[in-house]
PDB file of N, CA and C in Angstrom:
ATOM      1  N   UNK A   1       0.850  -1.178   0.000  1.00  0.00           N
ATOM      2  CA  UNK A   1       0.000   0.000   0.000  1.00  0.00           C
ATOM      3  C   UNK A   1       0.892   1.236   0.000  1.00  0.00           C
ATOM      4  N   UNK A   2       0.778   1.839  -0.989  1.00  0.00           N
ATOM      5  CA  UNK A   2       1.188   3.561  -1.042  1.00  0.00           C
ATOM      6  C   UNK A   2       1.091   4.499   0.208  1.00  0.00           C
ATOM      7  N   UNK A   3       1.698   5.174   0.845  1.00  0.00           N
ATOM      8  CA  UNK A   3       1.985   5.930   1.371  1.00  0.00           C
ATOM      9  C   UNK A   3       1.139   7.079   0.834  1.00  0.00           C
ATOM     10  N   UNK A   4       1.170   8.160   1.952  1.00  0.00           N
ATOM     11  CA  UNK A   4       0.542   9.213   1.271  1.00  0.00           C
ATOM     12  C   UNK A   4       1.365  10.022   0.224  1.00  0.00           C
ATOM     13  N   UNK A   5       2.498  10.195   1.256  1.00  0.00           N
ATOM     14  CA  UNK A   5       3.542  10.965   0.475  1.00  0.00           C
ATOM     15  C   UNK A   5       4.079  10.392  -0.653  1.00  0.00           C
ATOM     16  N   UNK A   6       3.566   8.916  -0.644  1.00  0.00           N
ATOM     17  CA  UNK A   6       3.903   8.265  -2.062  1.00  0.00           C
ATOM     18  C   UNK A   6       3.023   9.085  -3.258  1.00  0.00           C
ATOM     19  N   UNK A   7       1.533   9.016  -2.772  1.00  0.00           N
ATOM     20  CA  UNK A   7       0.568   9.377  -3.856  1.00  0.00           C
ATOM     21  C   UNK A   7       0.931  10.989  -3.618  1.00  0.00           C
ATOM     22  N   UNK A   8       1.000  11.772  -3.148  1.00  0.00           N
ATOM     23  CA  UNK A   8       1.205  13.039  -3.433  1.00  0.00           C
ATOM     24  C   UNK A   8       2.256  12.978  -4.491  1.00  0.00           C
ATOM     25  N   UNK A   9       3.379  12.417  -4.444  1.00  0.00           N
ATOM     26  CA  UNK A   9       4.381  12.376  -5.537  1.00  0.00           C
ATOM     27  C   UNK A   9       4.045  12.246  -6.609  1.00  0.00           C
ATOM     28  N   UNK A  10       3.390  11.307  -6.422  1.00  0.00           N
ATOM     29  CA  UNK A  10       3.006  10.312  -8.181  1.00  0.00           C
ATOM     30  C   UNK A  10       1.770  11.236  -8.951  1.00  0.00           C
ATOM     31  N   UNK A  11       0.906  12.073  -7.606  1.00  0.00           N
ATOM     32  CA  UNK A  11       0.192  12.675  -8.343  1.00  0.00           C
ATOM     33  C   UNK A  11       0.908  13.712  -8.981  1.00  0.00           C
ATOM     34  N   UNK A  12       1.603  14.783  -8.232  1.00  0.00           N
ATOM     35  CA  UNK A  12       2.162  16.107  -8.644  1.00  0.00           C
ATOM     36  C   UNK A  12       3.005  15.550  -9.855  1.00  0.00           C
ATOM     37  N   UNK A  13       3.978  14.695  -9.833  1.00  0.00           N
ATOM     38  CA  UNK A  13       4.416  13.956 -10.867  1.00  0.00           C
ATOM     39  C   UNK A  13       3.609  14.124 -12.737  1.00  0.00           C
ATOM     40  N   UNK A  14       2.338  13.336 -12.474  1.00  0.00           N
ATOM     41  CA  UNK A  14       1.250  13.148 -13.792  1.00  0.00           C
ATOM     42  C   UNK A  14       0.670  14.557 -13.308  1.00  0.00           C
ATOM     43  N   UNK A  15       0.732  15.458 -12.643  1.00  0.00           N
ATOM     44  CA  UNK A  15      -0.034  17.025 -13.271  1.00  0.00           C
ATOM     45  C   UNK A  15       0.710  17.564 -14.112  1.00  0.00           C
ATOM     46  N   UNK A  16       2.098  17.436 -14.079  1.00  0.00           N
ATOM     47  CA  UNK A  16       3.109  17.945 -14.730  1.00  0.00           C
ATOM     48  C   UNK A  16       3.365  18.069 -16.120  1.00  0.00           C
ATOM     49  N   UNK A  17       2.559  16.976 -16.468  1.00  0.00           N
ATOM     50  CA  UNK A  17       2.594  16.193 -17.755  1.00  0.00           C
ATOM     51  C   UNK A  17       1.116  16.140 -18.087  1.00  0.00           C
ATOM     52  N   UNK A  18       0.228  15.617 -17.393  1.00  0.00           N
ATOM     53  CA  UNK A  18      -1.305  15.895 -17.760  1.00  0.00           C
ATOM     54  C   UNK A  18      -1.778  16.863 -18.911  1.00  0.00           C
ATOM     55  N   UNK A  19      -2.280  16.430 -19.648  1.00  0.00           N
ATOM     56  CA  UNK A  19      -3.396  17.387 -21.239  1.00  0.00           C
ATOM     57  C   UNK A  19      -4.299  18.131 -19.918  1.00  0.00           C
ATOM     58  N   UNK A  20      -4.637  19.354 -21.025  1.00  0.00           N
ATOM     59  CA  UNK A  20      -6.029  19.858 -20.510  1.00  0.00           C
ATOM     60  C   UNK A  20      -7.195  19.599 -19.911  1.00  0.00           C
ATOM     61  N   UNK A  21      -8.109  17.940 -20.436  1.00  0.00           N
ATOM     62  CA  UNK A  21      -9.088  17.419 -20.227  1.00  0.00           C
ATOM     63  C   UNK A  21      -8.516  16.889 -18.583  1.00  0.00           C
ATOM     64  N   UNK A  22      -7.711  16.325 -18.422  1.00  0.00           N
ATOM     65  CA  UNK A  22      -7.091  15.290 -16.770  1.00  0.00           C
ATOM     66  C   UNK A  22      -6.976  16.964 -16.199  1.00  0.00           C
ATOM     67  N   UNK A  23      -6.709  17.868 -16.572  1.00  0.00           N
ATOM     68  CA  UNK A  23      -6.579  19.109 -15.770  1.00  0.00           C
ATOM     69  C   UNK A  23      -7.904  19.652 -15.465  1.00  0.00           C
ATOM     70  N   UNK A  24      -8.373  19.194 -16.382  1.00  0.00           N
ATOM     71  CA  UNK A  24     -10.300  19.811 -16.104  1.00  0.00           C
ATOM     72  C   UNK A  24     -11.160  19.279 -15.179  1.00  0.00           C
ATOM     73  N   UNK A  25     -10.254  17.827 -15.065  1.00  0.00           N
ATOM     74  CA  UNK A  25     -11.087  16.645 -14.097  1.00  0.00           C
ATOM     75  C   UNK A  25     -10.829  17.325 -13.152  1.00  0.00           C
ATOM     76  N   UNK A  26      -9.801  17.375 -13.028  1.00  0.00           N
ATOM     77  CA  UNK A  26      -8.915  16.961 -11.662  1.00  0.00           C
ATOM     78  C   UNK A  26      -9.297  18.980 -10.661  1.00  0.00           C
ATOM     79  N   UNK A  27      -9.368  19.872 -11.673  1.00  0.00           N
ATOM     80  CA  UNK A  27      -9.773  20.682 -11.087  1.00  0.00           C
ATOM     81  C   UNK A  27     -11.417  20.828 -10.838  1.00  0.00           C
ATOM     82  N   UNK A  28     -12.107  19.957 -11.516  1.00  0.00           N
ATOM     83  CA  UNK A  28     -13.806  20.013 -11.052  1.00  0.00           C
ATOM     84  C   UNK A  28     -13.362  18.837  -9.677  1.00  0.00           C
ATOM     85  N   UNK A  29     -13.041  18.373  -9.027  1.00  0.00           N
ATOM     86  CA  UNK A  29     -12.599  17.474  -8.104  1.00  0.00           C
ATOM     87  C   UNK A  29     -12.524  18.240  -7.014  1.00  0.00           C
ATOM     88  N   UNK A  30     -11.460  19.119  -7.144  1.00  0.00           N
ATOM     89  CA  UNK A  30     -11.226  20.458  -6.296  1.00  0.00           C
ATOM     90  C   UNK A  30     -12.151  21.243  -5.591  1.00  0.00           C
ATOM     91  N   UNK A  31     -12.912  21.633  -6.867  1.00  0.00           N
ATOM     92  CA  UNK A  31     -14.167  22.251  -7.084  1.00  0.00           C
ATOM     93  C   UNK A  31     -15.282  21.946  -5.860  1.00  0.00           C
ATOM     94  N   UNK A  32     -15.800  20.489  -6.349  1.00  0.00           N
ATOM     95  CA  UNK A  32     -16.414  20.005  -5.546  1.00  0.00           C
ATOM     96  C   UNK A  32     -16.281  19.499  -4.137  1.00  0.00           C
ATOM     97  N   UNK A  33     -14.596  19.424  -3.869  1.00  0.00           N
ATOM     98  CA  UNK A  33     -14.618  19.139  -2.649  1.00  0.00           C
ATOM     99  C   UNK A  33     -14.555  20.526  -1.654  1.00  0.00           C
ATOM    100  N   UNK A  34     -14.128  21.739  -2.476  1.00  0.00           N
ATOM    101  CA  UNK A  34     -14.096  22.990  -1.598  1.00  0.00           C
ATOM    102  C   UNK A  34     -15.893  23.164  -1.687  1.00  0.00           C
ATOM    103  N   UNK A  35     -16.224  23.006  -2.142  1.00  0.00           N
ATOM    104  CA  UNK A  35     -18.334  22.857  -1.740  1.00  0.00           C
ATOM    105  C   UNK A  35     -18.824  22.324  -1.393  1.00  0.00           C
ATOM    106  N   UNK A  36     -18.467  21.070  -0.414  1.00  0.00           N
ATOM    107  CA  UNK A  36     -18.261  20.397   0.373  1.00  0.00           C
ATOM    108  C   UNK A  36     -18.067  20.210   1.954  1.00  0.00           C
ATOM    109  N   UNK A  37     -17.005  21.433   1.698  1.00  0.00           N
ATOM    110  CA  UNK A  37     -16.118  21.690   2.632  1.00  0.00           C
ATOM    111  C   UNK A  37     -16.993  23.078   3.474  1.00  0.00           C
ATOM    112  N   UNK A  38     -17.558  23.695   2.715  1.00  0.00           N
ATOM    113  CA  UNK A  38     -18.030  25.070   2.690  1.00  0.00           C
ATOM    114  C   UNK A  38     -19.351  25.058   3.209  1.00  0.00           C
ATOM    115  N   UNK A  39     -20.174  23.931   3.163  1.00  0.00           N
ATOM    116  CA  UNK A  39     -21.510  23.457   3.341  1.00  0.00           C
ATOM    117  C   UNK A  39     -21.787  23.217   4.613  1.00  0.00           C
ATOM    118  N   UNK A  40     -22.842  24.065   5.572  1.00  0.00           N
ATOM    119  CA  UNK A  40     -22.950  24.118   7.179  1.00  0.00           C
ATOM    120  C   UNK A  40     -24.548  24.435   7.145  1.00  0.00           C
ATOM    121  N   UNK A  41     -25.091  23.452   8.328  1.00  0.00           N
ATOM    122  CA  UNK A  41     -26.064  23.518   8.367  1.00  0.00           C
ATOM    123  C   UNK A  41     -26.707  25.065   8.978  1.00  0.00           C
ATOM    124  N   UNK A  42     -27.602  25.443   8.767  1.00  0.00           N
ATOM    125  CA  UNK A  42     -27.400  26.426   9.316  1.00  0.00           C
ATOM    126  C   UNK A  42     -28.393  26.580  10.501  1.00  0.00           C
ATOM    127  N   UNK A  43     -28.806  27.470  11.260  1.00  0.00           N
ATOM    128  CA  UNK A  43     -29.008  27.636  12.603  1.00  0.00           C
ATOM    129  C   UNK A  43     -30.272  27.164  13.000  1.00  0.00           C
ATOM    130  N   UNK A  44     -31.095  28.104  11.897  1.00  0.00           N
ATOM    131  CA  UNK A  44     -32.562  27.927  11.473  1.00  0.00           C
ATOM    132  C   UNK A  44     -32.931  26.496  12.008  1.00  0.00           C
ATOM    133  N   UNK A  45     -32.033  25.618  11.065  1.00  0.00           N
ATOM    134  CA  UNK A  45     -32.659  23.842  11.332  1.00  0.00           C
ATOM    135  C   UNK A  45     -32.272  23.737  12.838  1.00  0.00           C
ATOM    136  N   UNK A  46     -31.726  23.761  13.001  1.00  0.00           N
ATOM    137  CA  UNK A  46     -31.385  23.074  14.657  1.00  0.00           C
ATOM    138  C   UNK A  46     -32.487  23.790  15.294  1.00  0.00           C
ATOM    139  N   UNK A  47     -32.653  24.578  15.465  1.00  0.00           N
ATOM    140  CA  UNK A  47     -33.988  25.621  16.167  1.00  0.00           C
ATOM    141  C   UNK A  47     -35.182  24.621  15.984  1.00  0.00           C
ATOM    142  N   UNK A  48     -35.667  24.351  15.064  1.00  0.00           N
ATOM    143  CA  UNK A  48     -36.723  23.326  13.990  1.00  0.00           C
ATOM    144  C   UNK A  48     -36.454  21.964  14.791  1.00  0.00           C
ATOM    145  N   UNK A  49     -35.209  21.606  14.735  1.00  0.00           N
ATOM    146  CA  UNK A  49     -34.969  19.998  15.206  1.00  0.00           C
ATOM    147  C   UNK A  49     -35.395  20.450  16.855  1.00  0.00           C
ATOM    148  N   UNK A  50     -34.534  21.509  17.561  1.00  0.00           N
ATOM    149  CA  UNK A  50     -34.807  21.507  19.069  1.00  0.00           C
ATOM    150  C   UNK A  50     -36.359  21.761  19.233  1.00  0.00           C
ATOM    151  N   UNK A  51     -37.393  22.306  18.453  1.00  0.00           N
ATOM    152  CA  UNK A  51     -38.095  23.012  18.880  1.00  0.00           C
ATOM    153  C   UNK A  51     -39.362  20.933  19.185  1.00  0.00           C
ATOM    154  N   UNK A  52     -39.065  20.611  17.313  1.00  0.00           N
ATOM    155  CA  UNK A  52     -39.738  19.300  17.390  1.00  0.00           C
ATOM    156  C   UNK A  52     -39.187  18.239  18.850  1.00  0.00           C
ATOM    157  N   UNK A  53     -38.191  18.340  18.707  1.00  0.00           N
ATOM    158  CA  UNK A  53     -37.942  17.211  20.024  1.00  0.00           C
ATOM    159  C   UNK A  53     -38.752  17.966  21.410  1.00  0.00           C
ATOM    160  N   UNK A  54     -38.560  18.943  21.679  1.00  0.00           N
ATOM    161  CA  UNK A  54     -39.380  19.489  23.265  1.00  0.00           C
ATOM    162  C   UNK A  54     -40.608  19.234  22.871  1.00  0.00           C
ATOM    163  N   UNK A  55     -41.415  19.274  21.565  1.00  0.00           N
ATOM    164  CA  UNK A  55     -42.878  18.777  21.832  1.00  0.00           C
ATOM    165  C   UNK A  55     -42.666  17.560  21.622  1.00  0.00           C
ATOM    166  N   UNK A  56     -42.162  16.596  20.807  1.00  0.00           N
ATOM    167  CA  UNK A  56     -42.107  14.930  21.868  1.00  0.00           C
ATOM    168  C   UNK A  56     -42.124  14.933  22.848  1.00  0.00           C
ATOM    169  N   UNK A  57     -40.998  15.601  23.702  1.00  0.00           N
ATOM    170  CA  UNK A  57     -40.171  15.235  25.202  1.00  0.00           C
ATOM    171  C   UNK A  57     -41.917  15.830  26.390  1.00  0.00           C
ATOM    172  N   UNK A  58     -42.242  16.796  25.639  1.00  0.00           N
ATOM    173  CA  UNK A  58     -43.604  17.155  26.211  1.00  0.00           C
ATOM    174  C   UNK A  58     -45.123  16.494  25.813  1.00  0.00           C
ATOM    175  N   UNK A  59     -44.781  15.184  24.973  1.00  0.00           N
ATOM    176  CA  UNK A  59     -46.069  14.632  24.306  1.00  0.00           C
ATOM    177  C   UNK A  59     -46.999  15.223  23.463  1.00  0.00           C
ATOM    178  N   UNK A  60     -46.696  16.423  23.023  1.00  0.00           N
ATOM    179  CA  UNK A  60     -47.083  16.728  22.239  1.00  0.00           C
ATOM    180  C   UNK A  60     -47.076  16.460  20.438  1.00  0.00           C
ATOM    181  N   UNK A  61     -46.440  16.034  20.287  1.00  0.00           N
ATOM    182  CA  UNK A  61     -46.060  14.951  19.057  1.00  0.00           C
ATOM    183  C   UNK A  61     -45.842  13.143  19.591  1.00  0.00           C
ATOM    184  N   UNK A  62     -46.066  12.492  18.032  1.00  0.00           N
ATOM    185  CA  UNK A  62     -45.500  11.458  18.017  1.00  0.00           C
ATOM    186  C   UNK A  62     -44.312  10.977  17.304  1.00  0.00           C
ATOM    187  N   UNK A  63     -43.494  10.131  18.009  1.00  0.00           N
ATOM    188  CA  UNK A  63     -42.954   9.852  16.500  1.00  0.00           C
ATOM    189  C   UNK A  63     -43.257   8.465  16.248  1.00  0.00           C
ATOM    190  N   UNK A  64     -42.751   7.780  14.994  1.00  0.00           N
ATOM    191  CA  UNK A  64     -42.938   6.550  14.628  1.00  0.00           C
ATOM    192  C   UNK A  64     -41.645   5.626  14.359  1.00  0.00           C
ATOM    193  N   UNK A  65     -41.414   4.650  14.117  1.00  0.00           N
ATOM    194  CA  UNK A  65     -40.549   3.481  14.209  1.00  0.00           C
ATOM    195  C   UNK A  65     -40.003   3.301  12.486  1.00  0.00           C
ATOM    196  N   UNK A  66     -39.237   3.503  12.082  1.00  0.00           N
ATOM    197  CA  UNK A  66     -38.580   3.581  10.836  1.00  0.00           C
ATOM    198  C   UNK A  66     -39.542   2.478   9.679  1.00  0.00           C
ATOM    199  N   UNK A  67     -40.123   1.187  10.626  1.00  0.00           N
ATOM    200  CA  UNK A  67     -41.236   0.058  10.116  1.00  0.00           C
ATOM    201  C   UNK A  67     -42.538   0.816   9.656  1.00  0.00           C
ATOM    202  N   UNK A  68     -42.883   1.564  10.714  1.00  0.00           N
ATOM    203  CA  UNK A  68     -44.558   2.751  10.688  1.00  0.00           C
ATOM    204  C   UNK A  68     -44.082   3.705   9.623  1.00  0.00           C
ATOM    205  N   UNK A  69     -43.265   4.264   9.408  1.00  0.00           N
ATOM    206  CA  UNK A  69     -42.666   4.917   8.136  1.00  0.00           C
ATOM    207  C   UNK A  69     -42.605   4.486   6.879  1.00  0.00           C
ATOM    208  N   UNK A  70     -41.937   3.355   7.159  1.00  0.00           N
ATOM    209  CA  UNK A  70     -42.424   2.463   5.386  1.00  0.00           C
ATOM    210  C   UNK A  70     -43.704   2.407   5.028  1.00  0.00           C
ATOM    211  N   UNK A  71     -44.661   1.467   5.969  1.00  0.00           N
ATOM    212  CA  UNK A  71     -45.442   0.572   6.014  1.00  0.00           C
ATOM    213  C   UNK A  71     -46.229   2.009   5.682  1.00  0.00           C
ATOM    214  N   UNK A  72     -46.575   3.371   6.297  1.00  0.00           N
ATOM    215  CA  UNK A  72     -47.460   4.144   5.826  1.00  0.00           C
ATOM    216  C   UNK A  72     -47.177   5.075   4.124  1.00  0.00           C
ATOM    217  N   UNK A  73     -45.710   5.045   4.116  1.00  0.00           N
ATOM    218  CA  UNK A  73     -45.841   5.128   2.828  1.00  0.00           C
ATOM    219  C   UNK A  73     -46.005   4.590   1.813  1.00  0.00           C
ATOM    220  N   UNK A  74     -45.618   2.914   1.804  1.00  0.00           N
ATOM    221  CA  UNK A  74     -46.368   2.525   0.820  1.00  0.00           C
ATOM    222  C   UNK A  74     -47.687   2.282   0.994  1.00  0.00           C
ATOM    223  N   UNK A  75     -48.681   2.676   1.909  1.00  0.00           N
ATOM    224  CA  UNK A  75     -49.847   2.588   1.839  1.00  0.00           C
ATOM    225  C   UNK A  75     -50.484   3.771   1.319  1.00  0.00           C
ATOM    226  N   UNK A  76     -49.660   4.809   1.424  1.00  0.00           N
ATOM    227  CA  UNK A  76     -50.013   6.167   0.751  1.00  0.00           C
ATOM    228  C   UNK A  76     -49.901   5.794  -1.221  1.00  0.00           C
ATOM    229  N   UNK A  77     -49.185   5.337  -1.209  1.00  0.00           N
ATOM    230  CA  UNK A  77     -48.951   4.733  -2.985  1.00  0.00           C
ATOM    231  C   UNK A  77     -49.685   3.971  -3.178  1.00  0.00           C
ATOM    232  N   UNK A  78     -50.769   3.333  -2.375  1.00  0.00           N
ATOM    233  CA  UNK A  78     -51.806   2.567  -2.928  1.00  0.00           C
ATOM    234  C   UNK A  78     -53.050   3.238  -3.681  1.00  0.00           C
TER     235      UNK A  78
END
């Protein structure tokens, strides 16, 4: 098994030499992992998630069993 510092080599190595198209990949790669990286839930939801759990924790909601979840949606597709 390769090392990291192996594959860092071997990569920087084939950029060197790489056509345009392996440069196009390899920078949509980039791309997508800095949007990725950048992506945070934001506050709003957690507010939403805390607000639903205190009306469980207060009985005011139900929830259901991942089984009651199927089982009612495919009964909704009937």
């Amino acid at each position: 098994m390769e090392s990291t510092v192996d594959i860092r080599k071997r990569i920087h190595e084939f950029i060197d030499i790489a056509d345009e198209r392996i440069l196009r990949i390899i920078n949509s790669i980039i791309d997508a992992e800095e949007e990725d990286d950048n992506y945070s839930v934001p506050s709003s939801h957690y507010d939403v998630v805390n607000e639903r759990r205190e009306k469980y924790i207060n009985g005011e909601s139900k929830s259901y069993t991942w089984e009651e979840v199927k089982e009612k949606a495919k009964s909704a597709l009937k």
